[in-house]
N, C-alpha and C. Protein backbone atom coordinates (compact mmCIF):
# COMPACT_ATOMS: atom_id res chain seq x y z
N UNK A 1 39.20 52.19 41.43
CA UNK A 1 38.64 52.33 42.75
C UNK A 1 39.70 52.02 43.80
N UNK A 2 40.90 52.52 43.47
CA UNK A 2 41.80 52.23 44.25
C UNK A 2 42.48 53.01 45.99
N UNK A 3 41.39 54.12 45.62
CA UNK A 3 41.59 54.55 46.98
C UNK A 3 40.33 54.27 47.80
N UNK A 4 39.39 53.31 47.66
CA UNK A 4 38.41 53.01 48.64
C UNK A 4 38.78 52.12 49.09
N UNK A 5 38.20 51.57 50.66
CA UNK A 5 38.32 50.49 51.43
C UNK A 5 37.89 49.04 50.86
N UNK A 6 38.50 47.92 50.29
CA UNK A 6 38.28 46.96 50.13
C UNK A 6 37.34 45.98 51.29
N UNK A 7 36.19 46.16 51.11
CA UNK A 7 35.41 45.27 51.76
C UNK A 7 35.62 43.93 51.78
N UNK A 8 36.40 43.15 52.38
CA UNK A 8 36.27 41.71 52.09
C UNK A 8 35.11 40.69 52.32
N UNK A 9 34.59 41.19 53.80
CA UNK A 9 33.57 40.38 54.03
C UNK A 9 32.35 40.68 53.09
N UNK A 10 31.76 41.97 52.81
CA UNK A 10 30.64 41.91 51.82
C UNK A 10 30.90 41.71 50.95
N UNK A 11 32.21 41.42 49.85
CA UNK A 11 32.58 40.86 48.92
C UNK A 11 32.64 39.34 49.02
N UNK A 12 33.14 39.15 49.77
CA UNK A 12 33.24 37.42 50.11
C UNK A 12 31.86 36.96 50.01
N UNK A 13 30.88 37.49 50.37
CA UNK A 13 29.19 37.13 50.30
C UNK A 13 28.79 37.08 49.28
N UNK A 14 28.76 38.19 48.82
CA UNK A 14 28.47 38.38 47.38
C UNK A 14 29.11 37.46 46.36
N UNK A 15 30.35 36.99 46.57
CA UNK A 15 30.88 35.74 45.45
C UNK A 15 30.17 35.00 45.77
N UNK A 16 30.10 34.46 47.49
CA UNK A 16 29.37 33.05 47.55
C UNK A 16 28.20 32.99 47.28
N UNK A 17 27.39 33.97 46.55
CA UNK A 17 25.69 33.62 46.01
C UNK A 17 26.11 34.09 44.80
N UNK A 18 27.28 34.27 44.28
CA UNK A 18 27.64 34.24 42.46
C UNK A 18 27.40 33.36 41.64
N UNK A 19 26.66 31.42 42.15
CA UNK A 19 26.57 30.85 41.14
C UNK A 19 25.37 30.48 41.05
N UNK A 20 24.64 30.97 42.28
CA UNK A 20 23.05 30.76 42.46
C UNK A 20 22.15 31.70 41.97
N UNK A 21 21.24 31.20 41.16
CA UNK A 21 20.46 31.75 40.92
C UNK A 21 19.34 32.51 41.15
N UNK A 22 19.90 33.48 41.66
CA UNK A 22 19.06 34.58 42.24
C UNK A 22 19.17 35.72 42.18
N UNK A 23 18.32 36.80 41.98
CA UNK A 23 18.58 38.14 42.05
C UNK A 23 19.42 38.56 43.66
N UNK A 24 20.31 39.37 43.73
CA UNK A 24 21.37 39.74 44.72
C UNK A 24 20.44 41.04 44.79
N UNK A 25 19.97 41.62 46.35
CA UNK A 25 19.57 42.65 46.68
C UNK A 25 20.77 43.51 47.51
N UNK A 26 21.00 44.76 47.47
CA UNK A 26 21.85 45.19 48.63
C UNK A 26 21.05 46.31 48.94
N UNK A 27 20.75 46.04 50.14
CA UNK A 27 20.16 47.21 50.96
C UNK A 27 20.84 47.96 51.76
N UNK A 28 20.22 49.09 52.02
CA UNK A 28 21.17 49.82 53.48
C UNK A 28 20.28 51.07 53.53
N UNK A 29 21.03 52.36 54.50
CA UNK A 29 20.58 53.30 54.24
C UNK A 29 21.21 54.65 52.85
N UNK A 30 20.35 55.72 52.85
CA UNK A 30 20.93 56.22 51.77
C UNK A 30 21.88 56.76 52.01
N UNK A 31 23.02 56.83 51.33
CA UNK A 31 24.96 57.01 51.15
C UNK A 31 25.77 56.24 51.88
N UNK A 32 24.82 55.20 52.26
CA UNK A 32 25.71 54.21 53.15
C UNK A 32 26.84 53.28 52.12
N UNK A 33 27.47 53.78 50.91
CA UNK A 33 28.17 53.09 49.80
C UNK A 33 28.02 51.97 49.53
N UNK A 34 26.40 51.60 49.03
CA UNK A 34 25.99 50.43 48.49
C UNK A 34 26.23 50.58 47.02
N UNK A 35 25.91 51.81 46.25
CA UNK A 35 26.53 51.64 45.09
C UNK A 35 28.57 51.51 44.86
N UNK A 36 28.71 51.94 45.55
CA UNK A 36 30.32 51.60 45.85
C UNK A 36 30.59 50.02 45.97
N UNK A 37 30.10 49.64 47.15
CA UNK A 37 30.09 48.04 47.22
C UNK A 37 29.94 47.25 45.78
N UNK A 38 29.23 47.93 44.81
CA UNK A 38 28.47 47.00 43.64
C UNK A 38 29.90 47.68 42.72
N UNK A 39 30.17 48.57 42.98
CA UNK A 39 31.03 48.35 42.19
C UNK A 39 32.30 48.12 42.17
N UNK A 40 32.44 47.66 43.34
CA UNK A 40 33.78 46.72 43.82
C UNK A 40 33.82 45.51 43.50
N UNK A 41 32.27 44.65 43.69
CA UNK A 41 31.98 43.81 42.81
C UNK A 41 32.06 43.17 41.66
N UNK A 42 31.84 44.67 41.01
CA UNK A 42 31.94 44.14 39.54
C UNK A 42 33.42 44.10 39.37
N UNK A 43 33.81 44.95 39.57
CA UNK A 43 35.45 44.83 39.61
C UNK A 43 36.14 43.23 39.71
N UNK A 44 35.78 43.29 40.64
CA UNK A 44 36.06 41.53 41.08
C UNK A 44 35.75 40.50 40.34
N UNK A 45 34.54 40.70 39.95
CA UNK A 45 33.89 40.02 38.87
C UNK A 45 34.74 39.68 37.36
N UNK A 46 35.13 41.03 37.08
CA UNK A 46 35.87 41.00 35.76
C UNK A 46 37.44 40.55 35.78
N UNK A 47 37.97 40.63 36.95
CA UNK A 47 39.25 40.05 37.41
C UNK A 47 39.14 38.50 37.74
N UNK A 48 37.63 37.77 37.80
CA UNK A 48 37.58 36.32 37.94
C UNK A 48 37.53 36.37 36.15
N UNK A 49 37.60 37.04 35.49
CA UNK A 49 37.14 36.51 33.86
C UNK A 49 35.81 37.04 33.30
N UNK A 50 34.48 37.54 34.40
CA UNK A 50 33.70 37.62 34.00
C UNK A 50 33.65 38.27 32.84
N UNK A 51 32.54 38.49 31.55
CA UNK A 51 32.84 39.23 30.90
C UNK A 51 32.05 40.40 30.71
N UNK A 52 32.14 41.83 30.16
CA UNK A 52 31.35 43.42 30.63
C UNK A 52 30.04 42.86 30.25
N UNK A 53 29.84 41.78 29.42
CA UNK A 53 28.24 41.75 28.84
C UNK A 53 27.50 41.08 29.47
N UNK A 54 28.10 40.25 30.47
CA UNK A 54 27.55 39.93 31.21
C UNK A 54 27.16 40.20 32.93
N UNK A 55 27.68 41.77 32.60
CA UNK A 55 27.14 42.15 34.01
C UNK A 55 26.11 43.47 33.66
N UNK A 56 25.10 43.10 34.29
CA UNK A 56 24.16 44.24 34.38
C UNK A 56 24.14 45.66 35.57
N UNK A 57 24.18 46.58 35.21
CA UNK A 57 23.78 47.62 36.13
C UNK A 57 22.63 48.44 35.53
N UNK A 58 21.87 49.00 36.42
CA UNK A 58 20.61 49.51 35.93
C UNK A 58 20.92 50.47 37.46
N UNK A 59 20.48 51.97 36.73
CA UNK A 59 20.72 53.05 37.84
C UNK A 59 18.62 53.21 37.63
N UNK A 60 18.19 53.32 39.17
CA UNK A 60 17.28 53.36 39.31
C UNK A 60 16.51 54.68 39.82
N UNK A 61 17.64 55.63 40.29
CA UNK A 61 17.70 56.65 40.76
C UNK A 61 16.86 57.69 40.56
N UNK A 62 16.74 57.84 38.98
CA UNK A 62 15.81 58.75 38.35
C UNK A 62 14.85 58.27 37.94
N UNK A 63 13.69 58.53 38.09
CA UNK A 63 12.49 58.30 37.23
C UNK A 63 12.25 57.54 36.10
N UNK A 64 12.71 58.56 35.42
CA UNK A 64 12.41 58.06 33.97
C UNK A 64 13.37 56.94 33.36
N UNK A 65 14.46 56.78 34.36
CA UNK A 65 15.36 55.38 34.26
C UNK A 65 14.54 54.24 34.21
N UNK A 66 14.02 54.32 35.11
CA UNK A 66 13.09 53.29 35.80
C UNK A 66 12.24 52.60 34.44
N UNK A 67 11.16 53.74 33.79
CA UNK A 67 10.47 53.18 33.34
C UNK A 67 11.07 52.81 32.00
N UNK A 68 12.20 53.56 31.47
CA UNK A 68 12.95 53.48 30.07
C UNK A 68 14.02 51.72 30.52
N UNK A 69 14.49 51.87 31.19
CA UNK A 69 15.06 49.84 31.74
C UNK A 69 13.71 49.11 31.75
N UNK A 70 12.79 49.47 32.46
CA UNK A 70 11.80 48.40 32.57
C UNK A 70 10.93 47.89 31.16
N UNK A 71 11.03 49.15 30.24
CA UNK A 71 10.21 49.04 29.00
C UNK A 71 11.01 47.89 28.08
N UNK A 72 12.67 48.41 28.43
CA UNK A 72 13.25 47.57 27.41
C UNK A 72 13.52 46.43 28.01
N UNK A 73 13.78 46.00 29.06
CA UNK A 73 13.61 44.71 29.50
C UNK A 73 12.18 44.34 28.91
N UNK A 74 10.93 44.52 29.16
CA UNK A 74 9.93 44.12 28.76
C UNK A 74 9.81 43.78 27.73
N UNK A 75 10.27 44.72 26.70
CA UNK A 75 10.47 44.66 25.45
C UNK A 75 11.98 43.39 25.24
N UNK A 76 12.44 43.40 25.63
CA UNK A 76 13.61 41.94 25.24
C UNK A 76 12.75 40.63 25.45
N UNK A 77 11.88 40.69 26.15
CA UNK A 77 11.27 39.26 26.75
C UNK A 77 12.29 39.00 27.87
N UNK A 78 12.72 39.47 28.42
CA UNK A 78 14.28 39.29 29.68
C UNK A 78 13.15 39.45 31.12
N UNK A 79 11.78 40.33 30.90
CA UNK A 79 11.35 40.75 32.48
C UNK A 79 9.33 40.92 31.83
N UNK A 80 8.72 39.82 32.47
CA UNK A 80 7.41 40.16 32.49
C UNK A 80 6.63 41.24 33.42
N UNK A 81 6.10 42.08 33.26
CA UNK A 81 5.85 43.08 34.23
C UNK A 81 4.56 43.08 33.97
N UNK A 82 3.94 43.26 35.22
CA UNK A 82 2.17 43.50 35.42
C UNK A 82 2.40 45.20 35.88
N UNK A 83 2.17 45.98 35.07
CA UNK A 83 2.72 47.65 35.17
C UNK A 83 1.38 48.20 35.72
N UNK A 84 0.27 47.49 35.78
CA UNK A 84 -1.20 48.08 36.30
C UNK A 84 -0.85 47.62 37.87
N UNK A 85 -0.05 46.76 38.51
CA UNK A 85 0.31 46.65 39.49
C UNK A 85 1.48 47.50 39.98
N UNK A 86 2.31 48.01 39.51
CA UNK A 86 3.72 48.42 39.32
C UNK A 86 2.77 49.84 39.84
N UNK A 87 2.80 50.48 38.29
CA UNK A 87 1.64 51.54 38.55
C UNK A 87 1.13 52.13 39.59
N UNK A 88 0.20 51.58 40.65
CA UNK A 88 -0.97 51.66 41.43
C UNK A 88 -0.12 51.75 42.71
N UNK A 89 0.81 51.61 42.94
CA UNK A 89 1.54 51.94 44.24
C UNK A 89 1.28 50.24 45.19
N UNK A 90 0.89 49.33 44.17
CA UNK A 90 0.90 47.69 45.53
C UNK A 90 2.06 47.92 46.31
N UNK A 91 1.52 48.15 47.77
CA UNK A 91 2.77 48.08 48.53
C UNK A 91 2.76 46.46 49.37
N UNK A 92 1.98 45.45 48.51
CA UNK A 92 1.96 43.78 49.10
C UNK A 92 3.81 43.41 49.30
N UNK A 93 4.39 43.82 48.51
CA UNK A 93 5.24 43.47 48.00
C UNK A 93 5.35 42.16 47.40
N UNK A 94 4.52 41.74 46.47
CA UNK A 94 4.19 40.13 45.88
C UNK A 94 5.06 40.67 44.54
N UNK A 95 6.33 39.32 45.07
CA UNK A 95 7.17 39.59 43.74
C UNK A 95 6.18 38.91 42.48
N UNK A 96 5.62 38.00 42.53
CA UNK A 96 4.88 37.64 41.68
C UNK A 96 4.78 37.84 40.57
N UNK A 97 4.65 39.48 40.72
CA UNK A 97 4.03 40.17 39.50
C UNK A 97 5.38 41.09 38.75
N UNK A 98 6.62 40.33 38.97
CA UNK A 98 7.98 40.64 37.97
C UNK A 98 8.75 39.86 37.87
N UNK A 99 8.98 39.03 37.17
CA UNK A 99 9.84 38.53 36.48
C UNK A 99 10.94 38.13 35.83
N UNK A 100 12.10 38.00 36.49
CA UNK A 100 13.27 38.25 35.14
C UNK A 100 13.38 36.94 34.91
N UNK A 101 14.16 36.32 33.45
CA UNK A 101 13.98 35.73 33.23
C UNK A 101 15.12 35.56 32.81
């Protein structure tokens, strides 16, 4: 990724919530190079030592991604899912009802 712009400041963020435990959201609008950003990230990530197995990417893009990651997370015991909620379009947004673990 050597001819894109090195973001420092959204990289610099992103390390500093690297040891906390929390899911990292990146929002924006669409082609605003949020998947770019993530993967400058990881980059970075693997140049601190991290190692490939321990970084997750999940492309959410398509459909049937969605439900084929979510099944097998479910299936690992890694993500409890209430899918009759998932399902039904709850737009509460009550994380509640997902899990990772």
């Amino acid at each position: 990724m050597e001819h894109y712009i090195h973001r420092k400041e959204y990289i610099g963020k992103l390390l500093s919530y690297r040891e906390k435990d929390l899911i990292k959201v990146v929002s924006g609008l669409r082609r605003s190079d949020k998947s770019t950003l993530l993967e400058l990230y990881r980059e970075q990530l693997l140049r601190l030592g991290i190692g490939k197995r321990q970084i997750q990417f999940y492309n959410f893009e398509l459909p049937e991604n969605f439900v084929t990651i979510m099944t097998e997370l479910s299936n690992t015991k890694k993500l409890n899912l209430n899918w009759e909620w998932l399902t039904n379009g709850n737009e509460k947004g009550n994380s509640e009802h997902v899990e990772i673990k």
